[in-house]
N, C-alpha and C. Protein backbone atom coordinates (compact mmCIF):
# COMPACT_ATOMS: atom_id res chain seq x y z
N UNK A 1 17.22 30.04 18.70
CA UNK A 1 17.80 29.52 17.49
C UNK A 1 16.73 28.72 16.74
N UNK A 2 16.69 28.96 15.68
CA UNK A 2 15.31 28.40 14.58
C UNK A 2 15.98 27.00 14.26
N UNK A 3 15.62 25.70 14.28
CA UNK A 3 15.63 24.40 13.96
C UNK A 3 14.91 24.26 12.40
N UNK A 4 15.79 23.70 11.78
CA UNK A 4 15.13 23.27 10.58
C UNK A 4 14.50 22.42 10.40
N UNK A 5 14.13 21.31 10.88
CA UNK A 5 12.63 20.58 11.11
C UNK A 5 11.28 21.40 11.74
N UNK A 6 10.74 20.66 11.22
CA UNK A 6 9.43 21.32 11.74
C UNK A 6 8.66 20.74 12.50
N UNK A 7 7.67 20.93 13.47
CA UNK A 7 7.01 20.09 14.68
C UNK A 7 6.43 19.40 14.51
N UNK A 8 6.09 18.05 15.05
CA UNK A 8 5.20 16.91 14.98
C UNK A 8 3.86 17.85 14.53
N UNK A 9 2.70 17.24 14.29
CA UNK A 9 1.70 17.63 14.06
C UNK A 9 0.18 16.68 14.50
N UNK A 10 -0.58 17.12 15.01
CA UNK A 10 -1.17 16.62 15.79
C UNK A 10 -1.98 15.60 14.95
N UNK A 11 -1.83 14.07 15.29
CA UNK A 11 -2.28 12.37 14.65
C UNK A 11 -3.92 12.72 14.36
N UNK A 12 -4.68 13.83 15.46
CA UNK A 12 -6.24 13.60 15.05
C UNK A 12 -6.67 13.40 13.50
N UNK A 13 -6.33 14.56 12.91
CA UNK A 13 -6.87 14.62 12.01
C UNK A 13 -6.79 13.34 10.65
N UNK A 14 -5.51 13.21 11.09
CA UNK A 14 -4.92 12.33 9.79
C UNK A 14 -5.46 10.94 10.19
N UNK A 15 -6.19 10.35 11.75
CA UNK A 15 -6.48 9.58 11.97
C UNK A 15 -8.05 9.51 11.28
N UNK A 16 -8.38 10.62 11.43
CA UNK A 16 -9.78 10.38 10.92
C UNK A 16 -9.91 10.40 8.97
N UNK A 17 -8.97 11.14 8.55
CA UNK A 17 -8.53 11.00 7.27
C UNK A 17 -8.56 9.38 6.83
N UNK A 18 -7.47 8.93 7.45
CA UNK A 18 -7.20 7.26 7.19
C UNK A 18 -8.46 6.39 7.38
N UNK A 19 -9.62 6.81 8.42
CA UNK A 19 -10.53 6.39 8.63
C UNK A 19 -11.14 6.27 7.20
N UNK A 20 -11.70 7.81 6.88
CA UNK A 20 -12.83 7.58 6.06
C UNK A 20 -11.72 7.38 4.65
N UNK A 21 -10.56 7.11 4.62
CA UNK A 21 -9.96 6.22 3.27
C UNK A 21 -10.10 5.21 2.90
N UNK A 22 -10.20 4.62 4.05
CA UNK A 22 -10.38 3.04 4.64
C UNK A 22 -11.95 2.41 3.93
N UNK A 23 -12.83 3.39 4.68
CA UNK A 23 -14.40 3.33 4.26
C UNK A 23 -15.17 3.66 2.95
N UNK A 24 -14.56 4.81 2.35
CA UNK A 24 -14.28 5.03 1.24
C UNK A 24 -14.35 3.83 0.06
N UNK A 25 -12.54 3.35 0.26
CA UNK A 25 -12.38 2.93 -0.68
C UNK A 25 -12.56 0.88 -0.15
N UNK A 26 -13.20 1.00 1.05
CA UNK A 26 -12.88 -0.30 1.55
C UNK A 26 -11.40 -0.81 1.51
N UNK A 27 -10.82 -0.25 1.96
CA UNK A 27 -9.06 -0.26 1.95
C UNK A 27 -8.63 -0.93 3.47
N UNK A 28 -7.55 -1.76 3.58
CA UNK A 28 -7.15 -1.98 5.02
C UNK A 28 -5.98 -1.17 5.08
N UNK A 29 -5.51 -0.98 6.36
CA UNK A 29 -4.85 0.03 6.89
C UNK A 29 -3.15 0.32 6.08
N UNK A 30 -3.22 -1.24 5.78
CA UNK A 30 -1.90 -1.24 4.75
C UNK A 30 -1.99 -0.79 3.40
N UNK A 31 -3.42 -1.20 3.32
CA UNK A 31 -3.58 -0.73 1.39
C UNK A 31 -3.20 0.88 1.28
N UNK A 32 -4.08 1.49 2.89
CA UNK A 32 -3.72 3.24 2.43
C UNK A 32 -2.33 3.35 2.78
N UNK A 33 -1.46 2.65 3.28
CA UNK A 33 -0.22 2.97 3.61
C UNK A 33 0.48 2.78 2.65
N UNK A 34 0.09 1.81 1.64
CA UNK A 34 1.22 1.33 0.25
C UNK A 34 0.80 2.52 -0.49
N UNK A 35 -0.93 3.48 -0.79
CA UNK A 35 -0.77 4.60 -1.59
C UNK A 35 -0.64 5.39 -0.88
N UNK A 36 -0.60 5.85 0.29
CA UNK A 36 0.85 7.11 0.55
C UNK A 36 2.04 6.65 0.63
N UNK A 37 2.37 6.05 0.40
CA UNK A 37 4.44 5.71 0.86
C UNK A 37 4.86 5.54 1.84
N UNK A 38 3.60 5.66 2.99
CA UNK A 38 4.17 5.47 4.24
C UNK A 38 4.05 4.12 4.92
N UNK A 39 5.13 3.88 6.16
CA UNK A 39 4.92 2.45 6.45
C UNK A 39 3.52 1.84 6.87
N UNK A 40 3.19 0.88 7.16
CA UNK A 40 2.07 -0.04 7.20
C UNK A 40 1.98 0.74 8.69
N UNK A 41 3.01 0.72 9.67
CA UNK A 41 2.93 0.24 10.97
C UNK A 41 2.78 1.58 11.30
N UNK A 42 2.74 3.13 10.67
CA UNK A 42 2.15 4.18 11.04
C UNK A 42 1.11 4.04 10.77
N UNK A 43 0.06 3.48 9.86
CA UNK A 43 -1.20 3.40 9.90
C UNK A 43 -2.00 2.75 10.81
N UNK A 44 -1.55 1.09 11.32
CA UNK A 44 -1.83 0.83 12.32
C UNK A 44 -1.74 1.45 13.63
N UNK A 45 -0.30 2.23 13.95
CA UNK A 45 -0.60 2.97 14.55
C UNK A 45 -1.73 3.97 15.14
N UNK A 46 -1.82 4.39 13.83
CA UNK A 46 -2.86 5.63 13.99
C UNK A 46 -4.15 4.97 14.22
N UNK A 47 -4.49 4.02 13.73
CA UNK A 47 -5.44 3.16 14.47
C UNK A 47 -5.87 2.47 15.39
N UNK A 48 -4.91 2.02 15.85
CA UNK A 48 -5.06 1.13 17.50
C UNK A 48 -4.00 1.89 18.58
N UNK A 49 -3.02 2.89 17.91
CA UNK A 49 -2.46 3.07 19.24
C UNK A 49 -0.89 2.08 19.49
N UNK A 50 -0.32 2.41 20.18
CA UNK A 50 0.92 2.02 20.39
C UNK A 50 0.84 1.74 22.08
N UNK A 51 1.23 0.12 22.29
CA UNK A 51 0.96 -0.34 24.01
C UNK A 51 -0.15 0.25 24.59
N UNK A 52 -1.42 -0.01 23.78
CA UNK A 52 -2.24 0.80 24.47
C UNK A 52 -2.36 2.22 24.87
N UNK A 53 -1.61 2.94 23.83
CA UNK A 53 -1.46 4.21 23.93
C UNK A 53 -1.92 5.34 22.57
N UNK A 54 -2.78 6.00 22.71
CA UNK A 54 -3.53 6.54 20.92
C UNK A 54 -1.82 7.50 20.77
N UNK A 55 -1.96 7.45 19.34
CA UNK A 55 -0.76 7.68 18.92
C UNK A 55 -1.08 9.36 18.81
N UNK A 56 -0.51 10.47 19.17
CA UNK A 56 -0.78 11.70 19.06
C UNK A 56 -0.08 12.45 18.61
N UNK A 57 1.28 12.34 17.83
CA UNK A 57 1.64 13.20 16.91
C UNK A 57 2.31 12.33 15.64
N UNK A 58 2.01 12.64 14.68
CA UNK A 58 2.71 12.13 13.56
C UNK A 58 4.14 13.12 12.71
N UNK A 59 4.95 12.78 12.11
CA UNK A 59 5.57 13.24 11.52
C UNK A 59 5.12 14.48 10.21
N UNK A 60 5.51 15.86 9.80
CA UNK A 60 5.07 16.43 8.81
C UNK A 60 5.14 15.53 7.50
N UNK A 61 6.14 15.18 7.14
CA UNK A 61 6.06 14.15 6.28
C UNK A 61 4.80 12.91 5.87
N UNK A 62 5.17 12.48 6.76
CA UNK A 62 3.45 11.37 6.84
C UNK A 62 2.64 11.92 6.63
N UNK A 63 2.29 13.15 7.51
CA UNK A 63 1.18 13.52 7.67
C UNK A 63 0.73 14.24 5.71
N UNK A 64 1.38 14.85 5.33
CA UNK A 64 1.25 14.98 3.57
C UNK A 64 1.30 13.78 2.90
N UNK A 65 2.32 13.16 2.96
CA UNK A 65 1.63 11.62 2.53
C UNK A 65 0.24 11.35 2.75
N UNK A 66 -0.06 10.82 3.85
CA UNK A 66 -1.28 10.42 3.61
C UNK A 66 -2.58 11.43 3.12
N UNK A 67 -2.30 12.82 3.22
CA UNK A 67 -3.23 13.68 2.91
C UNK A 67 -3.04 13.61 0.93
N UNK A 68 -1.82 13.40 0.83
CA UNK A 68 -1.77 13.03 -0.84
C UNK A 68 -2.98 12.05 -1.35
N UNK A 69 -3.86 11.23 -0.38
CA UNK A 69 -4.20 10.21 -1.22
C UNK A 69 -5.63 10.46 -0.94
N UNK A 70 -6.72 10.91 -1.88
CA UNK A 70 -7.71 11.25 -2.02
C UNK A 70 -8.69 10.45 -1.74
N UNK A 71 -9.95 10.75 -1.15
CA UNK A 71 -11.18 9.83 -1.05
C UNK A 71 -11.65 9.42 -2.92
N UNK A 72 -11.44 10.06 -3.57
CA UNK A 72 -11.76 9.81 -5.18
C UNK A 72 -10.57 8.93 -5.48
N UNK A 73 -9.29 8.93 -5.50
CA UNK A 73 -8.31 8.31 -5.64
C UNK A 73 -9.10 6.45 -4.95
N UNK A 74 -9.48 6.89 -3.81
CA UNK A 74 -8.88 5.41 -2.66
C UNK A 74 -10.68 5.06 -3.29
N UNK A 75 -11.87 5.32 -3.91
CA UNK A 75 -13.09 5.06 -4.44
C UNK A 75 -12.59 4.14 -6.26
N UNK A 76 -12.09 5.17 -6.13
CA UNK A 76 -12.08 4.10 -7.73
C UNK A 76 -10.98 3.75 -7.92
N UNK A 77 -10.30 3.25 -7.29
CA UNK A 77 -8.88 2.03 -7.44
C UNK A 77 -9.57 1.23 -8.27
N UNK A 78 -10.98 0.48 -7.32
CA UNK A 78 -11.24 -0.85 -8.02
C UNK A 78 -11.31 -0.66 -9.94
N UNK A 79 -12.08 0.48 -10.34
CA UNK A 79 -12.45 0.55 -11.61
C UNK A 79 -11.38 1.06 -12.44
N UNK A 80 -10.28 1.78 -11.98
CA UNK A 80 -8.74 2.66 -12.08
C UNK A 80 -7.94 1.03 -13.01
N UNK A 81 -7.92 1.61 -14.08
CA UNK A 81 -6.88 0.27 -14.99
C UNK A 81 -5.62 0.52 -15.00
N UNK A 82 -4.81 -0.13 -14.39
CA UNK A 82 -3.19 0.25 -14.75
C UNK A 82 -2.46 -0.77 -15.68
N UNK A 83 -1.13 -0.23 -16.35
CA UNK A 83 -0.78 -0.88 -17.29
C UNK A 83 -0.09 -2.56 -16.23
N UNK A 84 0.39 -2.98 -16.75
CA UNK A 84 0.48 -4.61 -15.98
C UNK A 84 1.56 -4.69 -15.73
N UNK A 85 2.59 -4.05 -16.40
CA UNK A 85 4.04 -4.46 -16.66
C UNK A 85 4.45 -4.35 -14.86
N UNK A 86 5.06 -3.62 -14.41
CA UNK A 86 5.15 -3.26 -12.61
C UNK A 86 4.29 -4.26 -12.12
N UNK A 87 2.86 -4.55 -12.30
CA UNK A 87 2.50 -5.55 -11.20
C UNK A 87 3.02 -6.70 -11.47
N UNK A 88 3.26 -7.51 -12.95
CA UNK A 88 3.69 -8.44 -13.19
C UNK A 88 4.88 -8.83 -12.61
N UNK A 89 5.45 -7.78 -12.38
CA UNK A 89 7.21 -7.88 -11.81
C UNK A 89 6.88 -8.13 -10.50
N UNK A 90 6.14 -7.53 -9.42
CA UNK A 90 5.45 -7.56 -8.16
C UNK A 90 4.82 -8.93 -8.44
N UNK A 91 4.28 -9.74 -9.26
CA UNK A 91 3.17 -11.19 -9.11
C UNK A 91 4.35 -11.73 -8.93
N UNK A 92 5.44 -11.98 -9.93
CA UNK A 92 6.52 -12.61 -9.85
C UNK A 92 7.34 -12.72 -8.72
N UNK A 93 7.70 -11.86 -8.44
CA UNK A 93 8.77 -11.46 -7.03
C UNK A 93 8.07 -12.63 -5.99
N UNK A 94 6.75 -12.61 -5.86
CA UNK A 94 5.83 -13.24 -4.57
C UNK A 94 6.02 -14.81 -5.10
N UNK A 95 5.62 -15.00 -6.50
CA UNK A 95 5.10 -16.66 -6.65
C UNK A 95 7.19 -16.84 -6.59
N UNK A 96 8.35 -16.03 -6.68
CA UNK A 96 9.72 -16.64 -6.36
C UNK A 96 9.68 -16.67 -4.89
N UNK A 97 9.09 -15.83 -3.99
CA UNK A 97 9.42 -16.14 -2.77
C UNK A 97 8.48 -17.31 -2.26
N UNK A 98 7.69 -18.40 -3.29
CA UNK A 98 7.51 -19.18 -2.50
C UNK A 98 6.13 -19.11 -2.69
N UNK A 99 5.10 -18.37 -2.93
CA UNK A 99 3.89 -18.19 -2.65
C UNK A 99 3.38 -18.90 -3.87
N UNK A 100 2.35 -19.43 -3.96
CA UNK A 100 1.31 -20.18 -4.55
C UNK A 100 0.61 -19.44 -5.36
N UNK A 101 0.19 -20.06 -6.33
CA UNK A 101 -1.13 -18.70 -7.45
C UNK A 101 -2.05 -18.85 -6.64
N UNK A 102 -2.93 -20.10 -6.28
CA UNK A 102 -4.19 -20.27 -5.76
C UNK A 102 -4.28 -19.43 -4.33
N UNK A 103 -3.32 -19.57 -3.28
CA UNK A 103 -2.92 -18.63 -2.22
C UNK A 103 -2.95 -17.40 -2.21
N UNK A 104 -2.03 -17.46 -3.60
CA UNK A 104 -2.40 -15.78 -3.52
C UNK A 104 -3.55 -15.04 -4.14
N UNK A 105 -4.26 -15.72 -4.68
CA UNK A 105 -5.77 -14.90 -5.57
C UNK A 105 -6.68 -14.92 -4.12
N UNK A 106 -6.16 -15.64 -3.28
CA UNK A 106 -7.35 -15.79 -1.89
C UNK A 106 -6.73 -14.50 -1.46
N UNK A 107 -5.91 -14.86 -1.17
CA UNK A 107 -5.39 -13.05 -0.21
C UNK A 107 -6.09 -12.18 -0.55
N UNK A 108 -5.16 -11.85 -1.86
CA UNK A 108 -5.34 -10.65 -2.57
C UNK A 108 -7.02 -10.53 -3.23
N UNK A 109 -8.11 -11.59 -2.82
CA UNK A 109 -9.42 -11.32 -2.86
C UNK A 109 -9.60 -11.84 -4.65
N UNK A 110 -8.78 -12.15 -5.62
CA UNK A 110 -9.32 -12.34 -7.11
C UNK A 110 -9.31 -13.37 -7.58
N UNK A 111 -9.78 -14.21 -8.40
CA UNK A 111 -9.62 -15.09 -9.32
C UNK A 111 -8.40 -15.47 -9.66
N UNK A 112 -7.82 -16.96 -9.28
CA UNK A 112 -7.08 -17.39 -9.86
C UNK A 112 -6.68 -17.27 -11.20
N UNK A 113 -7.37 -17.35 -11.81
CA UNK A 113 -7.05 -17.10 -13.56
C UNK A 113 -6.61 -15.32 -13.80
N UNK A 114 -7.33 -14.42 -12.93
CA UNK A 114 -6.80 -12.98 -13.25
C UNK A 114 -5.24 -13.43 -12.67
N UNK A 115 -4.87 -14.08 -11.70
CA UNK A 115 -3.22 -13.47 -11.50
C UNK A 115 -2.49 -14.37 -12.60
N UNK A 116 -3.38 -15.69 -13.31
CA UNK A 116 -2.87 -16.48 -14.01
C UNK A 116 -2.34 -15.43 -15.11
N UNK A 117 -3.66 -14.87 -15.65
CA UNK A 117 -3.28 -13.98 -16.81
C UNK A 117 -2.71 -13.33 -16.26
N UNK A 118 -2.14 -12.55 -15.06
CA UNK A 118 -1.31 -11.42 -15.32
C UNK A 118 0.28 -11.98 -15.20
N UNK A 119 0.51 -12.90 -14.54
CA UNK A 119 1.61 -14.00 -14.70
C UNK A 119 2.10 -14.08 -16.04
N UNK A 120 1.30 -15.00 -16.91
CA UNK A 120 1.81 -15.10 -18.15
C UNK A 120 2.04 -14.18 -19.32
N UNK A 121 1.83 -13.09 -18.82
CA UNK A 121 1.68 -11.95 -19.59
C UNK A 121 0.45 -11.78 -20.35
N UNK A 122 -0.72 -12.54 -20.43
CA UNK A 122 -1.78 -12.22 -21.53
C UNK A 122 -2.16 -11.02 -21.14
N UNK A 123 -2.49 -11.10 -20.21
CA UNK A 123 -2.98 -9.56 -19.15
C UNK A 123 -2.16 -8.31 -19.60
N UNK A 124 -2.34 -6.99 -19.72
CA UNK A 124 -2.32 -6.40 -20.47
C UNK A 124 -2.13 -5.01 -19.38
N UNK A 125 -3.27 -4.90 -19.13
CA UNK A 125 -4.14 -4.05 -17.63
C UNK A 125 -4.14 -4.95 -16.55
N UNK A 126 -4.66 -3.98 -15.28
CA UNK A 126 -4.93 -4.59 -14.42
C UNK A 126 -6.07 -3.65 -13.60
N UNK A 127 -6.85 -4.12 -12.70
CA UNK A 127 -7.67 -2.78 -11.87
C UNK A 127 -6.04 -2.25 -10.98
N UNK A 128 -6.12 -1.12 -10.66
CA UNK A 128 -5.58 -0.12 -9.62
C UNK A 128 -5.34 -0.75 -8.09
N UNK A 129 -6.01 -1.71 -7.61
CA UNK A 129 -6.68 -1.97 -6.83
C UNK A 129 -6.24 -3.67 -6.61
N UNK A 130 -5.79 -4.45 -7.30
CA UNK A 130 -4.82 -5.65 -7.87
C UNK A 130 -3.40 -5.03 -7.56
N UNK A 131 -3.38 -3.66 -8.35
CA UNK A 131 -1.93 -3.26 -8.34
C UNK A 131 -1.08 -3.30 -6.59
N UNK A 132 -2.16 -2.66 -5.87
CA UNK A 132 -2.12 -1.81 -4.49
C UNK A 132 -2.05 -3.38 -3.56
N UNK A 133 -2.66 -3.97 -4.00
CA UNK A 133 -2.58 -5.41 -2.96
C UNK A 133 -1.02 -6.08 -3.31
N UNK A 134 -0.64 -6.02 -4.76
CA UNK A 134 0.20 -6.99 -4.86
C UNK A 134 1.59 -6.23 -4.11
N UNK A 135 1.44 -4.77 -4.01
CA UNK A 135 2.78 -3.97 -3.50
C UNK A 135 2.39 -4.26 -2.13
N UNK A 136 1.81 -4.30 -1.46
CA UNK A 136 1.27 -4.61 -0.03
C UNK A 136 1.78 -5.68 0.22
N UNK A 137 1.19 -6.92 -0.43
CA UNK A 137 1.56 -8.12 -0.08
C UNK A 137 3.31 -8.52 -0.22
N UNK A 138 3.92 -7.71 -1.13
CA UNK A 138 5.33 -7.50 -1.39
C UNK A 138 5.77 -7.19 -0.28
N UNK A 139 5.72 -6.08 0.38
CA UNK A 139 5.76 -5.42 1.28
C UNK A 139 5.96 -6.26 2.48
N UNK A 140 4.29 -6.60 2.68
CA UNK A 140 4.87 -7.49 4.47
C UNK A 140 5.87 -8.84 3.92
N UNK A 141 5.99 -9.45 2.54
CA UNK A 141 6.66 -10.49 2.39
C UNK A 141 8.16 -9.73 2.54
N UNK A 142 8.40 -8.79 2.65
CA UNK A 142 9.44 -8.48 2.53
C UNK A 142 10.27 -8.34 4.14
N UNK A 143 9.26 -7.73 4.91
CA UNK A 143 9.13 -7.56 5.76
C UNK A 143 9.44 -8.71 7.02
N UNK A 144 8.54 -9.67 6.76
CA UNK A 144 8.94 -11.42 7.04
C UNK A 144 10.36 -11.90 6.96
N UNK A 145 10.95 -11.44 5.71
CA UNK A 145 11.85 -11.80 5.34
C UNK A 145 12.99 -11.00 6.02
N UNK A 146 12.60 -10.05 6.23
CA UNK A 146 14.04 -9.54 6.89
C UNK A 146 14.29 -9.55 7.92
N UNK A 147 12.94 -10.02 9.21
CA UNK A 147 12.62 -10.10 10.61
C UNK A 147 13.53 -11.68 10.74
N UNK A 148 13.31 -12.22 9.57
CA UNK A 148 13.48 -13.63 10.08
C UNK A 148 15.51 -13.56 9.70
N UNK A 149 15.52 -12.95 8.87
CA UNK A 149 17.15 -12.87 8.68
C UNK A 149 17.32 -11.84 9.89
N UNK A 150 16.95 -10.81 10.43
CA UNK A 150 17.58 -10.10 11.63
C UNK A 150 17.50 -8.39 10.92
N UNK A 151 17.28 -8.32 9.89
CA UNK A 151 17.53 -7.20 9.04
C UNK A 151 16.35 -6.02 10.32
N UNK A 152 17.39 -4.87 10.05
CA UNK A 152 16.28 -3.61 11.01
C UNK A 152 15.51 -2.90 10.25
N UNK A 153 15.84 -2.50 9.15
CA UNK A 153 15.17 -1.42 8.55
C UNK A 153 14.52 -2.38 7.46
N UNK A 154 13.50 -1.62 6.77
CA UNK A 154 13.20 -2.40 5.14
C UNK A 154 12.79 -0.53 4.45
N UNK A 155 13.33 -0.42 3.31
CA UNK A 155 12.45 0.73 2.46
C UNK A 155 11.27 1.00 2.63
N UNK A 156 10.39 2.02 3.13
CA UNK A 156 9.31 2.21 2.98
C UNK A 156 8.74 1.95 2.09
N UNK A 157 9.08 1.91 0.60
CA UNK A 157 8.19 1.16 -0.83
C UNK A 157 9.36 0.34 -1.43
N UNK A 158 8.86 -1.45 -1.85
CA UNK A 158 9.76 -1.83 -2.12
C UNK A 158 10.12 -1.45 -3.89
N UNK A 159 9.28 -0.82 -4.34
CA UNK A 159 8.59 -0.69 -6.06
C UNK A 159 8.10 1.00 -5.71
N UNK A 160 8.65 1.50 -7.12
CA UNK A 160 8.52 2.78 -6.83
C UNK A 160 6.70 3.14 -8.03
N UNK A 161 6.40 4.15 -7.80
CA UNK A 161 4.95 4.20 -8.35
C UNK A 161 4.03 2.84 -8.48
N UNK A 162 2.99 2.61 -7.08
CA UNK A 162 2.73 2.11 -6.98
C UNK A 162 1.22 2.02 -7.94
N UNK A 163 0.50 3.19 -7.55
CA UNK A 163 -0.60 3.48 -8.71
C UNK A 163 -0.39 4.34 -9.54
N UNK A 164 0.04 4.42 -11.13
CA UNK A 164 0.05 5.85 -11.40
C UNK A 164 -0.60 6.59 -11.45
N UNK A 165 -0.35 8.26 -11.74
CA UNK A 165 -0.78 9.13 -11.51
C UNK A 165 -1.90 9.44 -12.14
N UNK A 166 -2.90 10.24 -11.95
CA UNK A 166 -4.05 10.68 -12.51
C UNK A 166 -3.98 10.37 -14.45
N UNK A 167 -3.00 11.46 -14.54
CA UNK A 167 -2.69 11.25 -16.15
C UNK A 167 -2.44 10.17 -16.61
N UNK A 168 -1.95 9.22 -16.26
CA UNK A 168 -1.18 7.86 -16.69
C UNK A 168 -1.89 7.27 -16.68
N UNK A 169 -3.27 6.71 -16.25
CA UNK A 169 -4.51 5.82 -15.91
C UNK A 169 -4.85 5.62 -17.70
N UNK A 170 -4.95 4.29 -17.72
CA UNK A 170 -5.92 4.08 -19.15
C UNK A 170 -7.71 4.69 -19.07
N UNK A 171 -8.11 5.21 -19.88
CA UNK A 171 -9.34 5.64 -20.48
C UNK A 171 -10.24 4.51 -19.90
């Protein structure tokens, strides 16, 4: 009898994929997980292993996810301008749950005054790469938040289009 799922598929490849995404674009394991859609904790996975165990099959799903997200894609995030409106909603969400501007420009690696401007709206654009941290950092805050209320599941993306697409990028 034929099953309509289809078989795990073997973690090598996609492990070494995530690798050179990582190196690539200087990305941590969550950044490539927020641009494929997939959770944080399959990427770590695929990186360290589960109880000391290398993780050896991934889901078909994942496994296209993460093959969706290009070494050219995960290279020029940093220089990649996206419009602001979505991250602004993402800066916001974080400085209501509590988080600090100055705190968070350390995290997220930028200048206080860039999240200032993208806060107050002067900001306009943003790099690609601002965008991808602030859904990340959404992400495990979200994550925190639901461990500590008891919650099991969280959405794999809390914000839908995290970088847009090729076409959508400003000039």
């Amino acid at each position: 009898m034929a099953t309509a799922t289809m078989p795990w598929v073997d973690a090598r490849p996609f492990r070494a994929h995530l690798h050179h995404l990582m190196a690539t674009g200087d990305l941590t394991a969550a950044e490539v997980a927020t641009l494929a859609g997939v959770s944080p904790r399959l990427t770590v996975a695929l990186l360290h292993g589960r109880a000391g165990r290398a993780l050896r099959r991934v889901s078909p799903a994942s496994a296209r996810a993460l093959l969706s997200v290009t070494a050219y894609q995960a290279r020029t995030l940093r220089s990649r301008q996206v419009p602001a409106q979505e991250p602004r909603t993402w800066l916001h969400r974080l400085l209501a749950d509590g988080a600090g501007l100055d705190e968070l420009a350390a995290a997220l690696e930028v200048e206080p005054s860039v999240l200032a401007g993208l806060a107050d709206g002067s900001r306009t654009w943003c790099n690609g790469l601002l965008a991808v941290r602030l859904v990340t950092a959404l992400r495990a805050s979200s994550a925190r938040a639901a461990s500590v209320q008891g919650a099991s599941a969280l959405p794999e993306q809390p914000a839908p289009d995290v970088v847009p697409v090729e076409g959508q990028v400003a000039a």
